[in-house]
C-alpha atoms as a PDB file:
ATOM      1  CA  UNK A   1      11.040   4.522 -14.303  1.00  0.00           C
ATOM      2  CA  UNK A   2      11.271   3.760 -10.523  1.00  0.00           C
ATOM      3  CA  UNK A   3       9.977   0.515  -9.560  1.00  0.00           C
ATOM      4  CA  UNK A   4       8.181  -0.253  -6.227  1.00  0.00           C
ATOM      5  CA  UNK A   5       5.909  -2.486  -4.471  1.00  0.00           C
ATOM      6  CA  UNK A   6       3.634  -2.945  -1.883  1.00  0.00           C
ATOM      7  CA  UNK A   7       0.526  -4.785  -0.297  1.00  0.00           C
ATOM      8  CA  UNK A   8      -2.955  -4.521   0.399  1.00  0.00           C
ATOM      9  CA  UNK A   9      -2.126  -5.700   4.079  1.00  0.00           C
ATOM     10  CA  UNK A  10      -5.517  -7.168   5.549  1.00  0.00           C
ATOM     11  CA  UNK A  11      -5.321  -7.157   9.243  1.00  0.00           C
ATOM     12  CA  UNK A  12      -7.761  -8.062  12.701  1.00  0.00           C
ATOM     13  CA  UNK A  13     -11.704  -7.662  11.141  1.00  0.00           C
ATOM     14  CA  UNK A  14     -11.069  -7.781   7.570  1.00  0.00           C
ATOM     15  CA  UNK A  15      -9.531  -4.388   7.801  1.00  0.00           C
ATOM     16  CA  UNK A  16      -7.120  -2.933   5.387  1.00  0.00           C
ATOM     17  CA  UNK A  17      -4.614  -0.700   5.868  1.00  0.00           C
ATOM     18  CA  UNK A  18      -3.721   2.454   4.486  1.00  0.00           C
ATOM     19  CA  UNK A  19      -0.793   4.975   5.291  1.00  0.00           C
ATOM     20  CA  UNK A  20      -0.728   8.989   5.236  1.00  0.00           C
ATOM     21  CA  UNK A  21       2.410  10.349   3.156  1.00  0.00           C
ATOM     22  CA  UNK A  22       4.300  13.932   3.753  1.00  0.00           C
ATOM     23  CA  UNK A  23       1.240  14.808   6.004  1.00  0.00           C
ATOM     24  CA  UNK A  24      -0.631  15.324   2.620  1.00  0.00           C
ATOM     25  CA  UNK A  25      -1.967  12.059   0.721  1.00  0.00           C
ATOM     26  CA  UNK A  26      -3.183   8.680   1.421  1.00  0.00           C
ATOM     27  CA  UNK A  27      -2.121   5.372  -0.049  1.00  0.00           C
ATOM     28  CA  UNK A  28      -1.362   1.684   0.192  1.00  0.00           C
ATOM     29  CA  UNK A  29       1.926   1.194   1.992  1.00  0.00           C
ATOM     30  CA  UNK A  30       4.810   0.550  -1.078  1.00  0.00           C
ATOM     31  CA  UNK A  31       7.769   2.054  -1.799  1.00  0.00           C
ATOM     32  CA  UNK A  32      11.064   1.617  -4.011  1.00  0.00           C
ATOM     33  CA  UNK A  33      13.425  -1.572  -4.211  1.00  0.00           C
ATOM     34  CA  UNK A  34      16.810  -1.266  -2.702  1.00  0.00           C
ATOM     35  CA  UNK A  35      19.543  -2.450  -5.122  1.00  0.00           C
ATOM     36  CA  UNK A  36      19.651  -6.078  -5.082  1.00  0.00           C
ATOM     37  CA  UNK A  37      16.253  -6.466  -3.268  1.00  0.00           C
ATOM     38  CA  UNK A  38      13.526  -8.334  -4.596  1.00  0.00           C
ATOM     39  CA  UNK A  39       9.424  -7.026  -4.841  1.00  0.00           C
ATOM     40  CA  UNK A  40       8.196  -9.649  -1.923  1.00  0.00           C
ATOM     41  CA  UNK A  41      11.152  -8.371   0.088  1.00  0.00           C
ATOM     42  CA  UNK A  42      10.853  -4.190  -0.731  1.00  0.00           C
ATOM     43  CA  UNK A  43       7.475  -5.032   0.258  1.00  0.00           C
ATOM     44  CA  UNK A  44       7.449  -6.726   3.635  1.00  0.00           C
ATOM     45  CA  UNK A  45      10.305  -3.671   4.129  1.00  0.00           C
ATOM     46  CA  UNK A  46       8.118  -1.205   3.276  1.00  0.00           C
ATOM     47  CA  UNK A  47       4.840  -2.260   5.103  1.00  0.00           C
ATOM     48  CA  UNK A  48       6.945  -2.350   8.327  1.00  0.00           C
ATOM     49  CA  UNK A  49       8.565   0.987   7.398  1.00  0.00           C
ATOM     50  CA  UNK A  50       5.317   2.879   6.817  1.00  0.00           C
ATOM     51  CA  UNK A  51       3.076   1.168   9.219  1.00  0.00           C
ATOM     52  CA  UNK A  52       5.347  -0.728  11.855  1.00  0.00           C
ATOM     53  CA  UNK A  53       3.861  -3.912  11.573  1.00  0.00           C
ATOM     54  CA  UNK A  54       6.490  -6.679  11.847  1.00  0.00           C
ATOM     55  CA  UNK A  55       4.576  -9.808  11.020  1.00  0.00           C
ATOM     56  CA  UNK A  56       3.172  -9.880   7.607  1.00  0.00           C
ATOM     57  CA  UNK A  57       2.661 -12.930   5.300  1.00  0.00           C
ATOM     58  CA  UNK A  58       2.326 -12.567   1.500  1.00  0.00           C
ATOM     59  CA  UNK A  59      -0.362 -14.460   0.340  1.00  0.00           C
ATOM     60  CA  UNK A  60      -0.370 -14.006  -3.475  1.00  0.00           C
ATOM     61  CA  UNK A  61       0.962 -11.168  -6.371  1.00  0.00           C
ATOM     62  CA  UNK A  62      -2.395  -9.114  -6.861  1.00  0.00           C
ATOM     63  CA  UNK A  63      -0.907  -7.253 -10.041  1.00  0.00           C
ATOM     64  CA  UNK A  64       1.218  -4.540 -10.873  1.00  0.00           C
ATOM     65  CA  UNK A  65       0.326  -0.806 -12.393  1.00  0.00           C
ATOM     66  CA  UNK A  66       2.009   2.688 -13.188  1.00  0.00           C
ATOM     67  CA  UNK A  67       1.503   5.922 -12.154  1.00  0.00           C
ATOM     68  CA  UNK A  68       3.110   9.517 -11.329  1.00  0.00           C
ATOM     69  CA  UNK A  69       4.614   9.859  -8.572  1.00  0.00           C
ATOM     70  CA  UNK A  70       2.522  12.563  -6.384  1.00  0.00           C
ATOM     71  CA  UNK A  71       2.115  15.607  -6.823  1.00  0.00           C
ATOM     72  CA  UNK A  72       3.067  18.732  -4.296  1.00  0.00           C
ATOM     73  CA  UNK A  73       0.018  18.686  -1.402  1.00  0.00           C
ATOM     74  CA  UNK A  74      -1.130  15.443  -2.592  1.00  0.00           C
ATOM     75  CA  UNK A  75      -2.783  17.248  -5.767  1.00  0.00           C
ATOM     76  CA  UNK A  76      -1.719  15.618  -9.350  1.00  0.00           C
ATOM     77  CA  UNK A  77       0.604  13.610 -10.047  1.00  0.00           C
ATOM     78  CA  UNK A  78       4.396  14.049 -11.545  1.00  0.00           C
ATOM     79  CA  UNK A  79       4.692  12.520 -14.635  1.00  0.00           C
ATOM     80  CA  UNK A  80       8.676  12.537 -15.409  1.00  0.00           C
ATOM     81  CA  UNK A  81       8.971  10.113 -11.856  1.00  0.00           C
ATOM     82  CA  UNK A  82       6.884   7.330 -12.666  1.00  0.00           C
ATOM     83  CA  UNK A  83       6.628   4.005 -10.925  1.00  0.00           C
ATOM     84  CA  UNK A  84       5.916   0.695 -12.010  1.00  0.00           C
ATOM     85  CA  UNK A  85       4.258  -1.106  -8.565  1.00  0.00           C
ATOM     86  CA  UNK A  86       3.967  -4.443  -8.018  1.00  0.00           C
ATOM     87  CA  UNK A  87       1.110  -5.372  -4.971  1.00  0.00           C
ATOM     88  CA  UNK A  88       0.740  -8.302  -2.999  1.00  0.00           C
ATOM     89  CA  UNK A  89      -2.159  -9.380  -0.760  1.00  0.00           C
ATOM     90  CA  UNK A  90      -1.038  -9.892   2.823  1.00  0.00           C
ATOM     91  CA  UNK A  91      -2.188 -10.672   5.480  1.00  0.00           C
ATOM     92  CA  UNK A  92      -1.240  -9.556   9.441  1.00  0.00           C
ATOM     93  CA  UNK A  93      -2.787 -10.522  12.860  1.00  0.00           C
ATOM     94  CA  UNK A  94      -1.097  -7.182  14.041  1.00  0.00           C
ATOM     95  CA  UNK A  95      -3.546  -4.839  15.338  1.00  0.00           C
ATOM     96  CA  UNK A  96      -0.985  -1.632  16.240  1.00  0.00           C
ATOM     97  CA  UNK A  97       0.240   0.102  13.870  1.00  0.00           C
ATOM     98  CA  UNK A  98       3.466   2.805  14.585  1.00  0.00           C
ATOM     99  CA  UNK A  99       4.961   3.814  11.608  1.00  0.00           C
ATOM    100  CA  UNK A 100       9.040   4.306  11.628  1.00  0.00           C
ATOM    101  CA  UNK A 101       9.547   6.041   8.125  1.00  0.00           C
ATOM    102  CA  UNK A 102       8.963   9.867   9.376  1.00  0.00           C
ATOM    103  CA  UNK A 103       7.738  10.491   5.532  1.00  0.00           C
ATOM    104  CA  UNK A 104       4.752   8.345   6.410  1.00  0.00           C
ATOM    105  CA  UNK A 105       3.655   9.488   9.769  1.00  0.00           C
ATOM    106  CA  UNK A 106       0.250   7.574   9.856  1.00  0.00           C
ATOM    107  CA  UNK A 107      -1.300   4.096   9.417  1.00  0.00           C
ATOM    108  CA  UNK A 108      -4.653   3.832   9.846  1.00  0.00           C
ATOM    109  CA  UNK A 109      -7.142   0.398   9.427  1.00  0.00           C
ATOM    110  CA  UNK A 110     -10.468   0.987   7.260  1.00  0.00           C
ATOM    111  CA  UNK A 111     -12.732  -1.600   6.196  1.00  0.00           C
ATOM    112  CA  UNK A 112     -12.811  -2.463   2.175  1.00  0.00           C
ATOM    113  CA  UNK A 113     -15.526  -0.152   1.572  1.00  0.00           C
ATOM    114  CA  UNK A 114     -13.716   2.764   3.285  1.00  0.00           C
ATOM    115  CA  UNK A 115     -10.478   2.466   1.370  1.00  0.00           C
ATOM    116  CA  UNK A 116     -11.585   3.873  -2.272  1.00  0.00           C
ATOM    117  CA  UNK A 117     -12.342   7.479  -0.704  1.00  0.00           C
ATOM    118  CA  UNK A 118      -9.145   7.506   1.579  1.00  0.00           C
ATOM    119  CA  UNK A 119      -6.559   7.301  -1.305  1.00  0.00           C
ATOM    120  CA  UNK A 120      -5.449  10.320  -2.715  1.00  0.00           C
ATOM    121  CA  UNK A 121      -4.106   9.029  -6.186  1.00  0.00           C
ATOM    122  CA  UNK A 122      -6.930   8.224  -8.822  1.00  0.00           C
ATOM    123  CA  UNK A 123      -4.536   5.035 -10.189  1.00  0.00           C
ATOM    124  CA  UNK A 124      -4.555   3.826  -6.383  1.00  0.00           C
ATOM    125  CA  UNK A 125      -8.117   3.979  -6.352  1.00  0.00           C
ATOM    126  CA  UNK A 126      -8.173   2.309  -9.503  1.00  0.00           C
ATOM    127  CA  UNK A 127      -5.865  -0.752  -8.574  1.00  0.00           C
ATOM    128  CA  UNK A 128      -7.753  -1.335  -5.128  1.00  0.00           C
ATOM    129  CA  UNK A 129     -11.210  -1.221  -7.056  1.00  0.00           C
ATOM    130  CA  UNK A 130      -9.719  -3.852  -9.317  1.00  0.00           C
ATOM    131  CA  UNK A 131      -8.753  -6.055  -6.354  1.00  0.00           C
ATOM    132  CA  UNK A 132     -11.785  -5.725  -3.863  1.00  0.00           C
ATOM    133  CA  UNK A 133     -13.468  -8.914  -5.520  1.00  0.00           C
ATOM    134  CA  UNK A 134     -10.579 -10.921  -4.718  1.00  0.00           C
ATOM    135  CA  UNK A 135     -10.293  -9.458  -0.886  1.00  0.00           C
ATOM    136  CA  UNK A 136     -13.687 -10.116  -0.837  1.00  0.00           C
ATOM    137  CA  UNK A 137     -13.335 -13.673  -2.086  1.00  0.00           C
ATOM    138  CA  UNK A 138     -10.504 -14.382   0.238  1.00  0.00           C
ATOM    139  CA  UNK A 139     -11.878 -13.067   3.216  1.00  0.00           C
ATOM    140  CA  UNK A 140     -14.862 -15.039   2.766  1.00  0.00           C
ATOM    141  CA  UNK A 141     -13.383 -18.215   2.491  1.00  0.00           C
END
């Protein structure tokens, strides 16, 4: 079991991010911890990493799932690398977005209702569905 975690980031106009991986799938940024590191930490690392942006806030632990890692071409998933991901809402007033980790070579922003249809993996999909009545809560308030 690998463990990661991530964030729904929400950024200028209630958008959320989303980040391209290998040139071939879509997903929240996240990745793995680094020996020693903790989730909030691997997080804030990993939202910079995939989508450049430096000032991000953690607002609150959304939840955690599992899944298969990817499959080849962004089709299926692997089911003898699975990942237990923790997600935390965050928020950003950082409109650019220039992603450093060449695996990731694209960030883009989509508003709430965009998201679903942009990830690639159906437990992604899943997990943000779960979430959207909090974003919306939160972004309403």
């Amino acid at each position: 079991m690998f463990y990661s975690a991530g964030g729904v980031v929400i950024g200028p106009g209630n958008k959320v991010l989303v980040v391209n991986q290998n040139n071939d799938s879509w997903s929240l940024p996240k990745g793995h911890l680094d020996p020693g590191e903790d989730e909030e930490s691997a997080a804030t690392r990993e939202i910079f990493e995939e989508s450049g942006i430096q000032d991000v806030h953690i607002i609150e632990r959304l939840g955690e799932y599992e899944r298969g890692r990817i499959g080849e071409g962004g089709v299926g998933e692997n089911l003898n690398q699975m990942k237990h991901i923790t997600m935390f809402l965050c928020l950003t007033n950082q409109a650019e977005l220039k992603p450093i980790d060449p695996e990731n070579p694209q960030a883009e922003w989509l508003s709430i209702e965009d998201v679903v249809d942009k990830l690639t993996h159906p437990k992604d999909k899943e997990f943000f569905q779960s979430v959207i009545p909090k974003l919306l809560k939160f972004i309403s308030s």
